[in-house]
PDB file of N, CA and C in Angstrom:
ATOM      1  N   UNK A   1      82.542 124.091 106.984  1.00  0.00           N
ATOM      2  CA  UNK A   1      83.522 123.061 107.282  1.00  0.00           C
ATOM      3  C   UNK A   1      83.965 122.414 105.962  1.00  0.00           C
ATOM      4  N   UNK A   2      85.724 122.533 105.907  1.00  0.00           N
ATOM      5  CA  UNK A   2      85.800 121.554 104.336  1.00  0.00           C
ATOM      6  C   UNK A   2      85.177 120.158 105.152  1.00  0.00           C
ATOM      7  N   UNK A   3      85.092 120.102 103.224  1.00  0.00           N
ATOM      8  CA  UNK A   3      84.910 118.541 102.929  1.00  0.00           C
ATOM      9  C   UNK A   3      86.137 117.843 102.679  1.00  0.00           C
ATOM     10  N   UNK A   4      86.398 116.241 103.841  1.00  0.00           N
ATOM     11  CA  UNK A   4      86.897 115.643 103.673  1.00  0.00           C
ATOM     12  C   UNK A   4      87.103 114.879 102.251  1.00  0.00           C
ATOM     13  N   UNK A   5      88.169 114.349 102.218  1.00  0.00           N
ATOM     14  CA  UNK A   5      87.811 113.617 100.668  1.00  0.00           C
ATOM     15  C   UNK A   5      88.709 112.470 100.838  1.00  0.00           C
ATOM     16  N   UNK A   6      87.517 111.339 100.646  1.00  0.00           N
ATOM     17  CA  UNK A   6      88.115 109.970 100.576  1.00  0.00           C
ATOM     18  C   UNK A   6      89.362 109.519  99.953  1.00  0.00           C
ATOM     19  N   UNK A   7      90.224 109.018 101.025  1.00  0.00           N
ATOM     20  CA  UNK A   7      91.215 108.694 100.623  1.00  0.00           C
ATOM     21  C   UNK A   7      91.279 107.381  99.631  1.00  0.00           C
ATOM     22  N   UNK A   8      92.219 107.905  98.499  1.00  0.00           N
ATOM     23  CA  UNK A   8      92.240 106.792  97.562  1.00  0.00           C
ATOM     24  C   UNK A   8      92.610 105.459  97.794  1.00  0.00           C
ATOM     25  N   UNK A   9      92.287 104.314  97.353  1.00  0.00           N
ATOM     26  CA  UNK A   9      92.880 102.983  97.660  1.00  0.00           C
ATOM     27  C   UNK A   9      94.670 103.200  97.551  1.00  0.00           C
ATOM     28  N   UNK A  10      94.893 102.206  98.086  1.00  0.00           N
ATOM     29  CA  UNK A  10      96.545 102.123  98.101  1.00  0.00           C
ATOM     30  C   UNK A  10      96.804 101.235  97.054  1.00  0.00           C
ATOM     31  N   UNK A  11      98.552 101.063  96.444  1.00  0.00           N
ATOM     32  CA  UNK A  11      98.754 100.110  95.814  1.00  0.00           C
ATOM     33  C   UNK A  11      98.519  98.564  95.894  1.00  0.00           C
ATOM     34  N   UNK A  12      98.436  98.468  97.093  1.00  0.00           N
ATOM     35  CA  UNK A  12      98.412  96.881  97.582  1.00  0.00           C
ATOM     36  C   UNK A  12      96.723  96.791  97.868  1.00  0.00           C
ATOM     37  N   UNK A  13      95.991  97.768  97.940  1.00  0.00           N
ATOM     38  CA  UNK A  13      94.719  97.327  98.205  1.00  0.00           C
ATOM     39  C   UNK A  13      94.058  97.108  96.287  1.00  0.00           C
ATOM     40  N   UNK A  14      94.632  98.083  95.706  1.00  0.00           N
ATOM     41  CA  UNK A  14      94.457  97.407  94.129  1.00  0.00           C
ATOM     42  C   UNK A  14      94.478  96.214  93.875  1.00  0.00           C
ATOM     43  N   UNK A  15      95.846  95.791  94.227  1.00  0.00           N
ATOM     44  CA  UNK A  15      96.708  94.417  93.582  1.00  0.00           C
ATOM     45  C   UNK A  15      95.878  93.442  94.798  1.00  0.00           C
ATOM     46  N   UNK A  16      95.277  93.929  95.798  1.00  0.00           N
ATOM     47  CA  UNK A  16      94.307  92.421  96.492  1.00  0.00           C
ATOM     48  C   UNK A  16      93.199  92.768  95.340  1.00  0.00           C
ATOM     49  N   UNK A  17      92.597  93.342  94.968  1.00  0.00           N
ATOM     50  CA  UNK A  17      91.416  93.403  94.512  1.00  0.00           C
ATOM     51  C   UNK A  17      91.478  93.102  93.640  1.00  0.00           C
ATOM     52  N   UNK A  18      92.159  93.225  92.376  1.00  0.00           N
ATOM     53  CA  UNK A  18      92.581  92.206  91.113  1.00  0.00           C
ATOM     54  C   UNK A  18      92.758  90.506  91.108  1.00  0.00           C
ATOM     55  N   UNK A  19      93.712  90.595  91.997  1.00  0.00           N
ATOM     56  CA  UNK A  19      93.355  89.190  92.273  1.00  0.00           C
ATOM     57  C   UNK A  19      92.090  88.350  92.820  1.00  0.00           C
ATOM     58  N   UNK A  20      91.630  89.250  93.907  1.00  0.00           N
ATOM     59  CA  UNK A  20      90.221  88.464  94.302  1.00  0.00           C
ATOM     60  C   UNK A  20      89.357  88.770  93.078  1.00  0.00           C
ATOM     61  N   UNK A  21      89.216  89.393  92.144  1.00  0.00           N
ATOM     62  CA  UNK A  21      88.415  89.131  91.222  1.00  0.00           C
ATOM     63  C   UNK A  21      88.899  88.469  89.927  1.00  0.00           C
ATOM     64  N   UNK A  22      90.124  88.400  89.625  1.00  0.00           N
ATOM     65  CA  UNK A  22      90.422  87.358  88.827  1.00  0.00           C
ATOM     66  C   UNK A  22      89.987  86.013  89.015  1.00  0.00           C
ATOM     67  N   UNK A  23      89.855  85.655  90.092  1.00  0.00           N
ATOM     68  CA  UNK A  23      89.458  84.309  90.682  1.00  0.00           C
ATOM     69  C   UNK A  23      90.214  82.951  90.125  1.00  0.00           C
ATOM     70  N   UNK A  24      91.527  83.456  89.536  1.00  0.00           N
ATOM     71  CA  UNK A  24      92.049  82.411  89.211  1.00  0.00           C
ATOM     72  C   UNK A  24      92.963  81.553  90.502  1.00  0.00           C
ATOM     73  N   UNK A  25      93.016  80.871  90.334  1.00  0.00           N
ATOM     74  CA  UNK A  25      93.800  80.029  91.499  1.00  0.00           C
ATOM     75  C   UNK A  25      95.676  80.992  91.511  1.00  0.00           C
ATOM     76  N   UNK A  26      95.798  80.231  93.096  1.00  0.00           N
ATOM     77  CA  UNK A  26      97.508  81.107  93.749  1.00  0.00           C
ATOM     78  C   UNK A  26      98.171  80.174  92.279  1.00  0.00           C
ATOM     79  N   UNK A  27      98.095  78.924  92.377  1.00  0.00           N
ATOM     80  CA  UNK A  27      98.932  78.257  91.130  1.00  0.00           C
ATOM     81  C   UNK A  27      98.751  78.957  89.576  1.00  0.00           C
ATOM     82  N   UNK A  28      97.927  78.654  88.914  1.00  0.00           N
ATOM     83  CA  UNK A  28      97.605  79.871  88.264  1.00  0.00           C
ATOM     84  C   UNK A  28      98.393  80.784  87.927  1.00  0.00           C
ATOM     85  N   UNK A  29      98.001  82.012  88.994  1.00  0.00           N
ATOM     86  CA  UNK A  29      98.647  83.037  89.303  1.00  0.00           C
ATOM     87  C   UNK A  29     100.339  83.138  89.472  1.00  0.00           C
ATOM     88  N   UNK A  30     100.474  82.518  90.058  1.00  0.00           N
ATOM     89  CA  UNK A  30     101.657  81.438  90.418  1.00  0.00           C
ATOM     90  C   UNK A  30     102.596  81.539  88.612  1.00  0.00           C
ATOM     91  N   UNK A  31     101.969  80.962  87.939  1.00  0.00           N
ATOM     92  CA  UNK A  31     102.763  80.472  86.870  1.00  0.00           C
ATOM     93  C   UNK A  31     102.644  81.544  85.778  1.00  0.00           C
ATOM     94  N   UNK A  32     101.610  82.448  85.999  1.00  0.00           N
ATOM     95  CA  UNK A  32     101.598  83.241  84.739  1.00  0.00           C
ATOM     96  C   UNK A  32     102.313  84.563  85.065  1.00  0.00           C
ATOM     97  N   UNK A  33     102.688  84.991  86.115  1.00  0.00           N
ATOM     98  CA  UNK A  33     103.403  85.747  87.110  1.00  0.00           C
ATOM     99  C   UNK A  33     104.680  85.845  87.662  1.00  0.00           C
ATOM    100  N   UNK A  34     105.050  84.554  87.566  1.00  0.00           N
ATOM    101  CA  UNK A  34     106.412  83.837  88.386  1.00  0.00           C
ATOM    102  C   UNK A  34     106.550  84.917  89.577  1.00  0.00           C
ATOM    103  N   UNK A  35     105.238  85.136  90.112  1.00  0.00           N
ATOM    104  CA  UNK A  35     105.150  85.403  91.799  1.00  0.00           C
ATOM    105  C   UNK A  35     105.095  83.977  92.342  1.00  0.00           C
ATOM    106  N   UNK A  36     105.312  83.642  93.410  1.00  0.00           N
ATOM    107  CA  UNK A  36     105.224  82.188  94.180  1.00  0.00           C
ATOM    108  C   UNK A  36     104.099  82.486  94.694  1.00  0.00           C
ATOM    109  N   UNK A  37     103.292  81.440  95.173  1.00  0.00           N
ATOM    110  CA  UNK A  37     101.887  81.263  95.683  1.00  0.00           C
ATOM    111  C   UNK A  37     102.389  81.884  97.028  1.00  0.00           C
ATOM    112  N   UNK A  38     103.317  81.183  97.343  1.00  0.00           N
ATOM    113  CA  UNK A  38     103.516  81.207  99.037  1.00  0.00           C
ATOM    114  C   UNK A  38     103.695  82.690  99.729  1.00  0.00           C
ATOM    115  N   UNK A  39     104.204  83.833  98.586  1.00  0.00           N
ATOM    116  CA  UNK A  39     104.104  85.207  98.777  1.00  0.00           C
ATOM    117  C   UNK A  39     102.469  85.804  98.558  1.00  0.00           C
ATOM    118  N   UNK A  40     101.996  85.428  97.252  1.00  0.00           N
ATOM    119  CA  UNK A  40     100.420  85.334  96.922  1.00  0.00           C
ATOM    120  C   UNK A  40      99.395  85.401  98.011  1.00  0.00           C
ATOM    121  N   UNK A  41      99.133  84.448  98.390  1.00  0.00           N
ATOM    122  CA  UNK A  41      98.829  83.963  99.108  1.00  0.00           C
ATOM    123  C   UNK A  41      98.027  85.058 100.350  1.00  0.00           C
ATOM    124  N   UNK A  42      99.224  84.999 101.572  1.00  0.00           N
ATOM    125  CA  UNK A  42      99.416  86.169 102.803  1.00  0.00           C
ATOM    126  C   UNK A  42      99.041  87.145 102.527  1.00  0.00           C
ATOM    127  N   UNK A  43      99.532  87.473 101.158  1.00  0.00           N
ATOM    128  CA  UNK A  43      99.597  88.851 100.671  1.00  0.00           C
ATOM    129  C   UNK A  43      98.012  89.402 100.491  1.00  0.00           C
ATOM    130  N   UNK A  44      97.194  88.609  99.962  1.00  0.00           N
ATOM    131  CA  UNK A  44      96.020  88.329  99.321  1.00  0.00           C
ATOM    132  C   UNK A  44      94.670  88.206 100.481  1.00  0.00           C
ATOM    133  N   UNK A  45      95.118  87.920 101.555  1.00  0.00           N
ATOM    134  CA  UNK A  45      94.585  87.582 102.916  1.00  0.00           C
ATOM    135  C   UNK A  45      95.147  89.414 103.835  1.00  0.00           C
ATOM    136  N   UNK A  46      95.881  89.918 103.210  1.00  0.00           N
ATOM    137  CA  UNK A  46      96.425  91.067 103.890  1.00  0.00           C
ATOM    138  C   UNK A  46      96.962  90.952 105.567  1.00  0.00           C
ATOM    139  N   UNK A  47      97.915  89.727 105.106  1.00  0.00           N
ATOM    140  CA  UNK A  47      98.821  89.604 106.253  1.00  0.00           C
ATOM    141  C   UNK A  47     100.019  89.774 105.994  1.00  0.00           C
ATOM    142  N   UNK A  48     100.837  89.848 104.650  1.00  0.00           N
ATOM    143  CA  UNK A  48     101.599  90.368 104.693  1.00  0.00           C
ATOM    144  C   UNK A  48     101.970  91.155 103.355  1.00  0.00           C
ATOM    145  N   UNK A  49     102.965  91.663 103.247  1.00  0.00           N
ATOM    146  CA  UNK A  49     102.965  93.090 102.038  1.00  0.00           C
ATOM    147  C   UNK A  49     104.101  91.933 100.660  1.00  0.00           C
ATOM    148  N   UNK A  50     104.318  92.517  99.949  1.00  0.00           N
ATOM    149  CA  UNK A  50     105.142  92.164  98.882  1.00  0.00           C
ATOM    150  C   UNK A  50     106.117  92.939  98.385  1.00  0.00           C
ATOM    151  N   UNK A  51     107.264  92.808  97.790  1.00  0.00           N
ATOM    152  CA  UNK A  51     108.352  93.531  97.211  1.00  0.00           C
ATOM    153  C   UNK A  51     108.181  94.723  96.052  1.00  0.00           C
ATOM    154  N   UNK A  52     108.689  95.195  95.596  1.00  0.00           N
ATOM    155  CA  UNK A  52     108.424  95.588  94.092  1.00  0.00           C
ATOM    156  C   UNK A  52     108.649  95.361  92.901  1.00  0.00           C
ATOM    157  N   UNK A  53     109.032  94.039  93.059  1.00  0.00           N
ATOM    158  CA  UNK A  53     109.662  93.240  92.015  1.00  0.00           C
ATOM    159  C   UNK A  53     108.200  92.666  91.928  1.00  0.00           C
ATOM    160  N   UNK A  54     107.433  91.719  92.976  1.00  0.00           N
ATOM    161  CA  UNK A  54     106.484  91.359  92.481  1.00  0.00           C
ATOM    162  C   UNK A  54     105.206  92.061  92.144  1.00  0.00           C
ATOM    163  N   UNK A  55     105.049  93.443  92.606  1.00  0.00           N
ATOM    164  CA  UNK A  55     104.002  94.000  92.788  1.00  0.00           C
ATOM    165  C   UNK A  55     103.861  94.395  91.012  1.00  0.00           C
ATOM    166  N   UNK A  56     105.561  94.804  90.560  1.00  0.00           N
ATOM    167  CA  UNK A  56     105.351  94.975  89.243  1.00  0.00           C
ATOM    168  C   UNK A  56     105.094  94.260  88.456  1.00  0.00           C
ATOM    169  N   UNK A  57     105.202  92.872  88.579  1.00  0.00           N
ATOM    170  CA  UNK A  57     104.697  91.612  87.871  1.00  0.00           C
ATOM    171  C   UNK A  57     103.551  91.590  87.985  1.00  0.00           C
ATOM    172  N   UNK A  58     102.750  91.733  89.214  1.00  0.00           N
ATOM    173  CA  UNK A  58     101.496  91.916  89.056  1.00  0.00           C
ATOM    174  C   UNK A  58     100.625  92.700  88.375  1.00  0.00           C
ATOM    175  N   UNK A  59     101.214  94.220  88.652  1.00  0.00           N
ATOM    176  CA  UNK A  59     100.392  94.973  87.704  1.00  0.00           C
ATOM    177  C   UNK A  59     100.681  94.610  86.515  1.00  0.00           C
ATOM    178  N   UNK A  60     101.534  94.594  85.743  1.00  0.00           N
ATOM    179  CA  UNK A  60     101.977  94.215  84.326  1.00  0.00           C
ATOM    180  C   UNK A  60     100.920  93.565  83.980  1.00  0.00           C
ATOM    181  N   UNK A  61     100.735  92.428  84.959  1.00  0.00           N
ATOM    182  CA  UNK A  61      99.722  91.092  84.410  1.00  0.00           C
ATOM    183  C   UNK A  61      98.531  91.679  84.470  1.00  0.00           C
ATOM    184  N   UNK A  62      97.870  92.367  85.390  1.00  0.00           N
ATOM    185  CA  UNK A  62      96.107  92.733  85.569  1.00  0.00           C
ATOM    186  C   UNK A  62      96.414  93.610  84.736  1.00  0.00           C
ATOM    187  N   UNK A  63      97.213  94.563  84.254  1.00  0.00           N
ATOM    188  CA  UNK A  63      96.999  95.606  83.367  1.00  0.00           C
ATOM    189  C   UNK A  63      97.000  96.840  84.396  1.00  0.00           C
ATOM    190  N   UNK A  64      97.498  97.201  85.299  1.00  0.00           N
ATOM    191  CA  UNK A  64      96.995  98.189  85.972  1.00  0.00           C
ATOM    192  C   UNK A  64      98.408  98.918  86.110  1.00  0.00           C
ATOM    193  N   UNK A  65      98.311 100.424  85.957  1.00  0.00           N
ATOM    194  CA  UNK A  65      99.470 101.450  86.205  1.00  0.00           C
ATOM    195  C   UNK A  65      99.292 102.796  87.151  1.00  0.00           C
ATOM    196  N   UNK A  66     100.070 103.126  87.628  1.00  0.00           N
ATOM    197  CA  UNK A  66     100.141 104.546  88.386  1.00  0.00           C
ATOM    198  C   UNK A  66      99.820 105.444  87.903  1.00  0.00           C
ATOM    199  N   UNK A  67      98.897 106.373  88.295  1.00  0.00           N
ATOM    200  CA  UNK A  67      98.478 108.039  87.728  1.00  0.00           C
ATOM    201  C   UNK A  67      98.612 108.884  88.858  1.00  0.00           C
ATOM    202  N   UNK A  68      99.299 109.989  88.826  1.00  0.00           N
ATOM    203  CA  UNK A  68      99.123 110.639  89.846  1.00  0.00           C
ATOM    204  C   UNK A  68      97.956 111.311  90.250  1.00  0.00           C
ATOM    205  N   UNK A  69      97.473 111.862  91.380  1.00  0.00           N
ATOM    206  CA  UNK A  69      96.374 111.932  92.153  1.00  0.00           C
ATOM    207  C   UNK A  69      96.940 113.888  92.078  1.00  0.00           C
ATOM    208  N   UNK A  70      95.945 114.174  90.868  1.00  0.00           N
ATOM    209  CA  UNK A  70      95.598 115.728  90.795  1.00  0.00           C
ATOM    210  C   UNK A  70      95.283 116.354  92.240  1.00  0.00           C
ATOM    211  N   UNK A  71      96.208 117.114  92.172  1.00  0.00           N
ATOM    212  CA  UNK A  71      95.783 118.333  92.993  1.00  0.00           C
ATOM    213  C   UNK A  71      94.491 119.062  92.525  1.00  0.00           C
ATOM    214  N   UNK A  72      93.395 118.945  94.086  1.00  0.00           N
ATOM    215  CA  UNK A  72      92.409 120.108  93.562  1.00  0.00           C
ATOM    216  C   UNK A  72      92.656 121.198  94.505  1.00  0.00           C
ATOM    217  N   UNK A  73      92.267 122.312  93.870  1.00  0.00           N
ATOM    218  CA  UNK A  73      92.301 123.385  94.330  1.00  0.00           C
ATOM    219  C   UNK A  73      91.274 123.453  95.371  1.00  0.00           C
TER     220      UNK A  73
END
């Protein structure tokens, strides 16, 4: 039987996880970002999703970028 293989995190499950470990406050975040808390926030709680305007502000800020996911044989 193949082996399944864990599916990778998603973009938005990254960008929660950066933030919950930044542990800096939505204001904070807020100002060094010019994301609004009030999008932050929901988003961060995974109730609601974000644009790509901010998602790219975000990564910019944690440092984090796209690699594509190698094909294995």
């Amino acid at each position: 039987m193949p082996k399944r293989r864990k599916k990778p995190p998603t973009i938005s499950d990254t960008l929660r996880k950066a933030i919950h470990d930044n542990g800096q406050s939505f204001i904070g975040l807020e100002r060094e970002t010019g994301v609004l808390r009030q999008t932050l926030m929901p988003f961060a709680r995974g109730e609601s999703g974000i644009n790509i305007a901010a998602a790219d502000k975000l990564a910019t800020y944690f440092g984090l970028t796209l690699v594509p996911i190698e094909e294995q044989e």
